[in-house]
Protein backbone atom coordinates (compact mmCIF):
# COMPACT_ATOMS: atom_id res chain seq x y z
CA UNK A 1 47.27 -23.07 -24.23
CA UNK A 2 45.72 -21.05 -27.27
CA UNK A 3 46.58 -17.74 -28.32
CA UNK A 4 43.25 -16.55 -29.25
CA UNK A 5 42.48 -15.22 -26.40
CA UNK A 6 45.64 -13.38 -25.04
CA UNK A 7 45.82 -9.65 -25.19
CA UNK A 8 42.20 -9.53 -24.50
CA UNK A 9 39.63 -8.26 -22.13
CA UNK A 10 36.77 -10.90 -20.94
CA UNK A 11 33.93 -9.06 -19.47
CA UNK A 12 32.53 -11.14 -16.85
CA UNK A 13 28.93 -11.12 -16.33
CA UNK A 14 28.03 -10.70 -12.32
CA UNK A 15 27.26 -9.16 -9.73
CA UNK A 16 28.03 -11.39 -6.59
CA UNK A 17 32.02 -11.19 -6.61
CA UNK A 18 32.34 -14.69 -9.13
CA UNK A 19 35.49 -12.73 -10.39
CA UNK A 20 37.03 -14.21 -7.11
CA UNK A 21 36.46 -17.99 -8.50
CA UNK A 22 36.90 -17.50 -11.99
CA UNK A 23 39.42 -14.63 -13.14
CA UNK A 24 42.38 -15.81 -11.10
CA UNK A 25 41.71 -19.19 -13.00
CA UNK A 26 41.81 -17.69 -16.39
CA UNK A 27 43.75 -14.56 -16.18
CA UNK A 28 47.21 -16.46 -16.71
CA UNK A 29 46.48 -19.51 -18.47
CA UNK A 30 44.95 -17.71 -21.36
CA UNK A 31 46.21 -14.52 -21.13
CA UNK A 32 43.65 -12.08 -21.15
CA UNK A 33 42.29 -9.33 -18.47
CA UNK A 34 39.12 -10.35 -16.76
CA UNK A 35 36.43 -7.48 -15.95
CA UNK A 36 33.56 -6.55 -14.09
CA UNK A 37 31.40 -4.18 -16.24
CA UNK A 38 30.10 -1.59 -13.82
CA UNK A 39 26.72 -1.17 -13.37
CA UNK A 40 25.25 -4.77 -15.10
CA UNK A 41 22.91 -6.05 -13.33
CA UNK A 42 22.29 -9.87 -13.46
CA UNK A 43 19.02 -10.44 -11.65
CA UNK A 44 17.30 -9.72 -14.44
CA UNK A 45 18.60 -13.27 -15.66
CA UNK A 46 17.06 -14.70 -12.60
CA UNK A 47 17.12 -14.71 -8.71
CA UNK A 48 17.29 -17.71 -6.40
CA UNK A 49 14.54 -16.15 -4.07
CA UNK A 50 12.10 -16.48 -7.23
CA UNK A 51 11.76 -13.03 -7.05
CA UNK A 52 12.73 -12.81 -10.66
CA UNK A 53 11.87 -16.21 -13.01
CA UNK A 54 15.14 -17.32 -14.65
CA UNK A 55 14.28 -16.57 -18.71
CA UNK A 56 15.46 -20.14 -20.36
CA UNK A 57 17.44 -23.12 -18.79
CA UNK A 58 20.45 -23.09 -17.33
CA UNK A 59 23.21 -23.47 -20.29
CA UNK A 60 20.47 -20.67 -21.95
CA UNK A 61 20.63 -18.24 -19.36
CA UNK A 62 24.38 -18.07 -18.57
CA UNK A 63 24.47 -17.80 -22.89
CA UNK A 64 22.13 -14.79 -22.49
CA UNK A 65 24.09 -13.33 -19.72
CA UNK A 66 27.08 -13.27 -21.51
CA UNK A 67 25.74 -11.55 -24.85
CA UNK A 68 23.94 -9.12 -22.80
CA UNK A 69 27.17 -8.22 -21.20
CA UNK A 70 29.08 -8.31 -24.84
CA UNK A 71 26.23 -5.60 -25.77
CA UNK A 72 26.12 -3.86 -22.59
CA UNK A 73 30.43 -3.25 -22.67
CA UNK A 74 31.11 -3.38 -26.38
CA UNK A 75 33.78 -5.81 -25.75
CA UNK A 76 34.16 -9.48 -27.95
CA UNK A 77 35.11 -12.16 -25.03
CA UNK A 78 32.46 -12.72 -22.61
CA UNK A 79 32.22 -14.92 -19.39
CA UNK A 80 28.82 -15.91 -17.86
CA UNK A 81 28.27 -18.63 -14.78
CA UNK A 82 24.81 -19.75 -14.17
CA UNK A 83 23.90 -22.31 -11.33
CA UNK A 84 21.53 -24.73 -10.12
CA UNK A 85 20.22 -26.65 -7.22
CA UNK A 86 18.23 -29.96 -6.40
CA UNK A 87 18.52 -33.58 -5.72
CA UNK A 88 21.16 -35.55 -7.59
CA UNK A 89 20.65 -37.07 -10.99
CA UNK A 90 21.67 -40.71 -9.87
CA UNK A 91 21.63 -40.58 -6.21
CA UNK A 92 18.79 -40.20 -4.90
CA UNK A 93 17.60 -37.60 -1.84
CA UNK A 94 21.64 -36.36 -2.04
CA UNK A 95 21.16 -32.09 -3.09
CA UNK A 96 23.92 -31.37 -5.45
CA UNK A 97 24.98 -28.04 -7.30
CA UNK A 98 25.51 -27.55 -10.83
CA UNK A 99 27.33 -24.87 -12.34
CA UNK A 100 27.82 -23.71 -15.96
CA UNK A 101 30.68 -21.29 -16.86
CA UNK A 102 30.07 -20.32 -20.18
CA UNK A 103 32.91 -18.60 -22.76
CA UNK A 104 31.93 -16.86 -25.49
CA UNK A 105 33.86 -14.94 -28.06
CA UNK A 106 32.32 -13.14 -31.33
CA UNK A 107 35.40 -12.09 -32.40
CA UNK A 108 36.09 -16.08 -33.85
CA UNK A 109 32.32 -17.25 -33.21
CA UNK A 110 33.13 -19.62 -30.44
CA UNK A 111 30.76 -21.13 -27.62
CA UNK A 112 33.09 -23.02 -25.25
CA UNK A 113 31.35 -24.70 -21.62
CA UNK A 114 32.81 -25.53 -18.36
CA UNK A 115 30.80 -27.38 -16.11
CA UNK A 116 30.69 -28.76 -12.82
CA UNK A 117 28.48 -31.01 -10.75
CA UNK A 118 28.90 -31.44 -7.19
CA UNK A 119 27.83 -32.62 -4.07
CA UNK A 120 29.65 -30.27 -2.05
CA UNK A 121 26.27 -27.99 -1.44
CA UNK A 122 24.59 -26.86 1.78
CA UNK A 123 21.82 -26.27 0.00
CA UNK A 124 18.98 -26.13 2.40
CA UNK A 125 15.49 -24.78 3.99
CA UNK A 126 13.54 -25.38 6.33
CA UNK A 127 10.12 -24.34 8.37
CA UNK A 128 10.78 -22.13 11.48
CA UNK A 129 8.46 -22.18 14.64
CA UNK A 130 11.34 -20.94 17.14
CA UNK A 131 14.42 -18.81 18.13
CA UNK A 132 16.19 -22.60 18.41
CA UNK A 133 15.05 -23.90 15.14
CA UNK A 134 17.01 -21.24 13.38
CA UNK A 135 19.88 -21.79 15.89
CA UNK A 136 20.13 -25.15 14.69
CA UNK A 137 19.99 -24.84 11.13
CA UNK A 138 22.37 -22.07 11.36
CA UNK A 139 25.03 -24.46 13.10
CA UNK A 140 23.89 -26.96 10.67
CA UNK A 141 25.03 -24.98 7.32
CA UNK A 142 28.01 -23.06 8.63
CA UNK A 143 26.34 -19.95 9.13
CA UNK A 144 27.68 -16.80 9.84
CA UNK A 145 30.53 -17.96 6.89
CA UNK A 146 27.23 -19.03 4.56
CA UNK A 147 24.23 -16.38 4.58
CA UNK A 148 20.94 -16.99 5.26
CA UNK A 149 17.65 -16.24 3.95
CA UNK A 150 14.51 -15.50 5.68
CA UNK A 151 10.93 -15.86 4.59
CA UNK A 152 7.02 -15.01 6.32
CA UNK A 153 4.25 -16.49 4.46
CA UNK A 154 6.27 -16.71 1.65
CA UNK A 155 7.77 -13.63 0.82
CA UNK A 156 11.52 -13.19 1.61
CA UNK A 157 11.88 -10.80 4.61
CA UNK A 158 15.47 -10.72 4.49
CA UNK A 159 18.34 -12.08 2.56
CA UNK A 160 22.30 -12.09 3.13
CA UNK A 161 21.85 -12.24 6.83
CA UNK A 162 25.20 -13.10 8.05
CA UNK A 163 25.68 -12.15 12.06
CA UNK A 164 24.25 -13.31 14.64
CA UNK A 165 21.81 -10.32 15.06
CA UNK A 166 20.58 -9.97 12.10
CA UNK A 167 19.18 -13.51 12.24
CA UNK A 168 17.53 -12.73 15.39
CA UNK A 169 15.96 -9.61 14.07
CA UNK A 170 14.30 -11.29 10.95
CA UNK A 171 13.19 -14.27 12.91
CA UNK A 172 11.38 -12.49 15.35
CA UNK A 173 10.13 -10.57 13.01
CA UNK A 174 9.27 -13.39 11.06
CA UNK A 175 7.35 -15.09 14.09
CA UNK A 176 5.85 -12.48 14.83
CA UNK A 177 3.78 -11.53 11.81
CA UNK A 178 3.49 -14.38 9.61
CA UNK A 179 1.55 -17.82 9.91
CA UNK A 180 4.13 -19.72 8.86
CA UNK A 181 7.97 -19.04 8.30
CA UNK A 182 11.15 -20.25 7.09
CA UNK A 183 14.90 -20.37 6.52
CA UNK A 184 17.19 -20.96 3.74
CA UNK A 185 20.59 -20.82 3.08
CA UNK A 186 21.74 -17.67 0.48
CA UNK A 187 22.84 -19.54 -2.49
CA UNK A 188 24.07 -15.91 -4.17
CA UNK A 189 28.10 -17.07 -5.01
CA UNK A 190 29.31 -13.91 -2.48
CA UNK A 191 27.11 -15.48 0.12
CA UNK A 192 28.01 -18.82 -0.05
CA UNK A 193 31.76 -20.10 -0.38
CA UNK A 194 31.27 -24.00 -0.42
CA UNK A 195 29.74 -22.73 -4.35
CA UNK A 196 32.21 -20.19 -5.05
CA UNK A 197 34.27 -22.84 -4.68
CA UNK A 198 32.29 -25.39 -7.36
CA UNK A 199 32.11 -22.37 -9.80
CA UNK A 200 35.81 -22.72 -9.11
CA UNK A 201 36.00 -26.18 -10.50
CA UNK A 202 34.04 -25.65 -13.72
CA UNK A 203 36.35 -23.11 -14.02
CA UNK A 204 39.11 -25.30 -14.42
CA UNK A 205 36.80 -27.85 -16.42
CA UNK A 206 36.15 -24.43 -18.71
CA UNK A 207 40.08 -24.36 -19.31
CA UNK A 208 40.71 -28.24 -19.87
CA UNK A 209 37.76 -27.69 -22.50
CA UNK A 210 39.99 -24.97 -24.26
CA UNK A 211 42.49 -27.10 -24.63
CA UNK A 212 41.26 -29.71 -26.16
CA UNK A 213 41.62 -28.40 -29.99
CA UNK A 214 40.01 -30.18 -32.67
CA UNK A 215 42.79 -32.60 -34.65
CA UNK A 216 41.65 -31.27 -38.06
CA UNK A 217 41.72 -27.25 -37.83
CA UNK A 218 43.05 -27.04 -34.13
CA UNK A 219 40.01 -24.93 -33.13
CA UNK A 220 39.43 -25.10 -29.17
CA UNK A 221 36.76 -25.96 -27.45
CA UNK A 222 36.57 -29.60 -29.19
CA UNK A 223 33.85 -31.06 -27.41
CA UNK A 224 31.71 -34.20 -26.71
CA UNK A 225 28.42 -34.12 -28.50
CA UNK A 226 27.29 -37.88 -27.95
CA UNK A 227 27.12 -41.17 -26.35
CA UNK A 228 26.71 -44.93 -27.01
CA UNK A 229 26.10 -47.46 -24.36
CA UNK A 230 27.29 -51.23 -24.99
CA UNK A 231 30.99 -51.52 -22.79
CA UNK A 232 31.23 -55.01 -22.71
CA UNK A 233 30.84 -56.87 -20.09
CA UNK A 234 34.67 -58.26 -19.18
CA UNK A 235 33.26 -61.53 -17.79
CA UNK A 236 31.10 -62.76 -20.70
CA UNK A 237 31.68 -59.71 -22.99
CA UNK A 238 27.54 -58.93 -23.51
CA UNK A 239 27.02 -55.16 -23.78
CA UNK A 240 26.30 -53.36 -20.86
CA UNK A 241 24.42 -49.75 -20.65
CA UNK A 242 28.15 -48.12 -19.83
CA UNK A 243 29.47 -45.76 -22.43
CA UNK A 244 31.54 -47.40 -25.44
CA UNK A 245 31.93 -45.11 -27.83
CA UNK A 246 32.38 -40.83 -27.47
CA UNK A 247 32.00 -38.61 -30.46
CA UNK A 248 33.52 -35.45 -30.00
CA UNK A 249 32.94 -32.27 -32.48
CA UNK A 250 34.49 -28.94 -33.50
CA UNK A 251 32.13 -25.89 -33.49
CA UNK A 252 34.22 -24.20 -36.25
CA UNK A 253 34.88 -26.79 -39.00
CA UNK A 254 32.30 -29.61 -37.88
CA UNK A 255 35.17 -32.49 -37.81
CA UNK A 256 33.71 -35.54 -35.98
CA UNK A 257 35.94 -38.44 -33.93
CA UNK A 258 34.49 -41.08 -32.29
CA UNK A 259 36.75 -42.83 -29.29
CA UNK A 260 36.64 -44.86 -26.57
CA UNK A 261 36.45 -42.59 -23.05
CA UNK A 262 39.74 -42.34 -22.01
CA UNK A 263 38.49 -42.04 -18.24
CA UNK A 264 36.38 -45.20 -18.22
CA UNK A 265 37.98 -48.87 -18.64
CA UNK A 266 38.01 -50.81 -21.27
CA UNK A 267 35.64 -53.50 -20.04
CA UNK A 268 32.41 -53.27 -17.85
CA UNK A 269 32.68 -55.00 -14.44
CA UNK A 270 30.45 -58.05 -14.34
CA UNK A 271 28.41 -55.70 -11.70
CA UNK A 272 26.70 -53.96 -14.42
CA UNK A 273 25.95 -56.77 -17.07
CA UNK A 274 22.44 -57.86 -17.33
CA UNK A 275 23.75 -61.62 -17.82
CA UNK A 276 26.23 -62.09 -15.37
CA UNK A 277 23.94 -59.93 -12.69
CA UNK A 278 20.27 -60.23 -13.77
């Protein structure tokens, strides 16, 4: 694919067992070594309990994760994944996940970005006022093979619960002393394999973004930087709000091409003009 990266070592910034997603995906194609630097901790980049305020936005974070590890190892090729949960951009009340996996390299000054966005999430909470409620959302988000999360009055009591047990302990405890309670699922990547498994895919969108190389000076990581709306319609041709035009742009020698998308048609269906369906 490129040999830029072969022969090297790609410290891999985490703590929750991502290497399990992401280095069997990379390892080969690219040829380098992927490692776990002992010892970094990533929570100081955020937590999903709140405990700890994520620093910048997503694409920011994972950025900052992977320079800290660059520092923190001494090594040149760093990985970082950062994700995110909430509803869906364009479908409404549907959670999704979103997941960054971010490459960078200061041996040739390159920023490349995988990126995934899914609806395959059991993202999920939910008030507790009984043994039963938890039984049911437990069944509900394929608990004991997703962890769980409990909080009292707001506060996480306990976190990676993933027996039967251990659920019961924290709820009662939970009922017990607290007005009001409730459980979520653990979205930490070792917790939770339905987004181990969407880190997996922008994994794979990280490597089909390495090899697309810029036409001019063959640099990868040749990526889309803009979008125009106006497909035309294929009915009555007016421009619709569907993407006509791409630019794409290397990092290294700022070359520009503008194209067509080559995954969307070449005409709009008359579903999306404003003429043909007002």
């Amino acid at each position: 694919m490129t040999d830029l990266f072969a022969r090297r070592v790609a410290v891999l910034a985490t703590m929750h067992r991502k290497e399990q997603a992401i280095a069997p995906r990379l390892e080969m194609p690219l040829g380098l070594t992927v490692t776990v630097p002992a010892g970094f901790d990533t929570d100081g980049f955020g937590t999903f309990t709140g405990e700890v305020t994520r620093p910048a936005d997503q694409l920011a974070t994972a950025r900052l994760k992977a320079e800290a590890a660059l520092d923190y190892t001494g090594e040149t090729l760093a990985i970082a994944s950062e994700g995110s949960f909430g509803p869906h951009p364009q479908i409404p009340f549907v959670p999704c996940n979103r997941e960054l996996v971010v490459l960078i390299d200061r041996q040739h000054g390159l920023e490349i970005v995988g990126e995934c966005l899914s609806t395959e999430t059991n993202y999920r909470q939910q008030p507790l006022r009984s043994w039963q409620d938890a039984e049911a959302f437990a069944a509900a988000v394929d608990f004991p093979s997703h962890g769980l999360i409990v909080r009292a009055d707001g506060t996480v009591l306990a976190k990676g619960i993933t027996t039967e047990s251990a659920l019961s302990t924290a709820v009662e405890a939970a009922l017990r002393q607290a007005a009001t309670v409730q459980i979520e699922t653990d979205m930490r990547a070792l917790y939770n394999p339905t987004r181990m498994g969407v880190i997996a895919q922008a994994t794979e969108d990280l490597l089909r973004a390495i090899a697309q190389t810029c036409p001019n000076c063959a640099c990868p990581g040749f990526r889309e930087v803009k979008r125009w709306p106006g497909l035309p319609c294929g009915l009555c041709g007016t421009p619709t709000l569907l993407t006509r035009l791409v630019r794409h742009q290397c990092q290294r020698c700022d070359y520009q091409q503008d194209q067509a998308p080559a995954d969307l048609p070449t005409a709009a269906d008359p579903l999306h003009c404003p003429y043909c369906n007002p």
